[in-house]
Protein backbone atom coordinates (compact mmCIF):
# COMPACT_ATOMS: atom_id res chain seq x y z
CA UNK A 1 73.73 182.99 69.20
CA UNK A 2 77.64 182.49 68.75
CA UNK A 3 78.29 183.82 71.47
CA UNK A 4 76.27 181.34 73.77
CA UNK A 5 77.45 178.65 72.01
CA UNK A 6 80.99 179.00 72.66
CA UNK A 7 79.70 179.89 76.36
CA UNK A 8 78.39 176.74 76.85
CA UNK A 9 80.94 174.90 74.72
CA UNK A 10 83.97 176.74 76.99
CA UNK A 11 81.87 175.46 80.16
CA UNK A 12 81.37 172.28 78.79
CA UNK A 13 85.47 171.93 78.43
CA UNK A 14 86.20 173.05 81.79
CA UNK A 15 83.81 170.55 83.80
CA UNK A 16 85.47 167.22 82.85
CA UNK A 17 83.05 164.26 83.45
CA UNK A 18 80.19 166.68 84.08
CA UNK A 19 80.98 168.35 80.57
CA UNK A 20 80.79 164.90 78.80
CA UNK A 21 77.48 164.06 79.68
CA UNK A 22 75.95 167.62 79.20
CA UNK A 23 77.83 167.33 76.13
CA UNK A 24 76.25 163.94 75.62
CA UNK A 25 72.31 165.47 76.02
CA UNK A 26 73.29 168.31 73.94
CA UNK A 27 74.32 166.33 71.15
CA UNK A 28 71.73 163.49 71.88
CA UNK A 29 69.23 165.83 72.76
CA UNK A 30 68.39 165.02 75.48
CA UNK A 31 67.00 167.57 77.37
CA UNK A 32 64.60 166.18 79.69
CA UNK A 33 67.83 164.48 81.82
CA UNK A 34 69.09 167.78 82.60
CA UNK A 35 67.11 168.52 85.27
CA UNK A 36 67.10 165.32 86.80
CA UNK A 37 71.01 165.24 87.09
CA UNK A 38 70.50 168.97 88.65
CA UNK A 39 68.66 167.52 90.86
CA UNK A 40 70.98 164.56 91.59
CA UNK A 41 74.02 166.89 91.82
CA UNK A 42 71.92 169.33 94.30
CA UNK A 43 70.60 166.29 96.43
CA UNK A 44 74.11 165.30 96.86
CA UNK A 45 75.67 168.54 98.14
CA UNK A 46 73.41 168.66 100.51
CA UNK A 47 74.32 165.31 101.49
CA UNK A 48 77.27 165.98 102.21
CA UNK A 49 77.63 169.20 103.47
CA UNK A 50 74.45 167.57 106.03
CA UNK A 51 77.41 165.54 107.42
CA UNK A 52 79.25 168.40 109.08
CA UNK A 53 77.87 169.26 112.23
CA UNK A 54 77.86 173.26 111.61
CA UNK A 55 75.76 173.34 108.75
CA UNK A 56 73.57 170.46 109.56
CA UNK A 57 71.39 172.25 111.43
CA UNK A 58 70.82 174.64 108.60
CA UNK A 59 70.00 171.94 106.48
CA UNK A 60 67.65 170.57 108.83
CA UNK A 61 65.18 173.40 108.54
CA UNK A 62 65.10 173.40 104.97
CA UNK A 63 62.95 169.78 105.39
């Protein structure tokens, strides 16, 4: 149980403004607003790599 503890609290130092708000839910406990920033984050890579004209047709398919 240590051991994913310091896991998560190493990840949490080395993702800057991404680590503060996980670290915000995990002290908050908040867990239902991790998914939904997963989400978020996910929608918004696709976003942008849907801008570049290689991959955008690869994207495409996927909806």
């Amino acid at each position: 149980m240590k051991v994913i503890r310091r896991f998560f609290r190493n990840l949490f130092a080395r993702l800057g403004i991404a680590s503060g708000l996980l670290g915000y839910f995990w002290r908050r406990k908040i867990w239902w607003m991790v998914p939904l920033v997963l989400v978020i984050l996910v929608l918004g890579v696709i976003v942008i790599f849907g801008q570049s004209s290689a991959v955008s047709s690869f994207i495409y398919t996927l909806f």
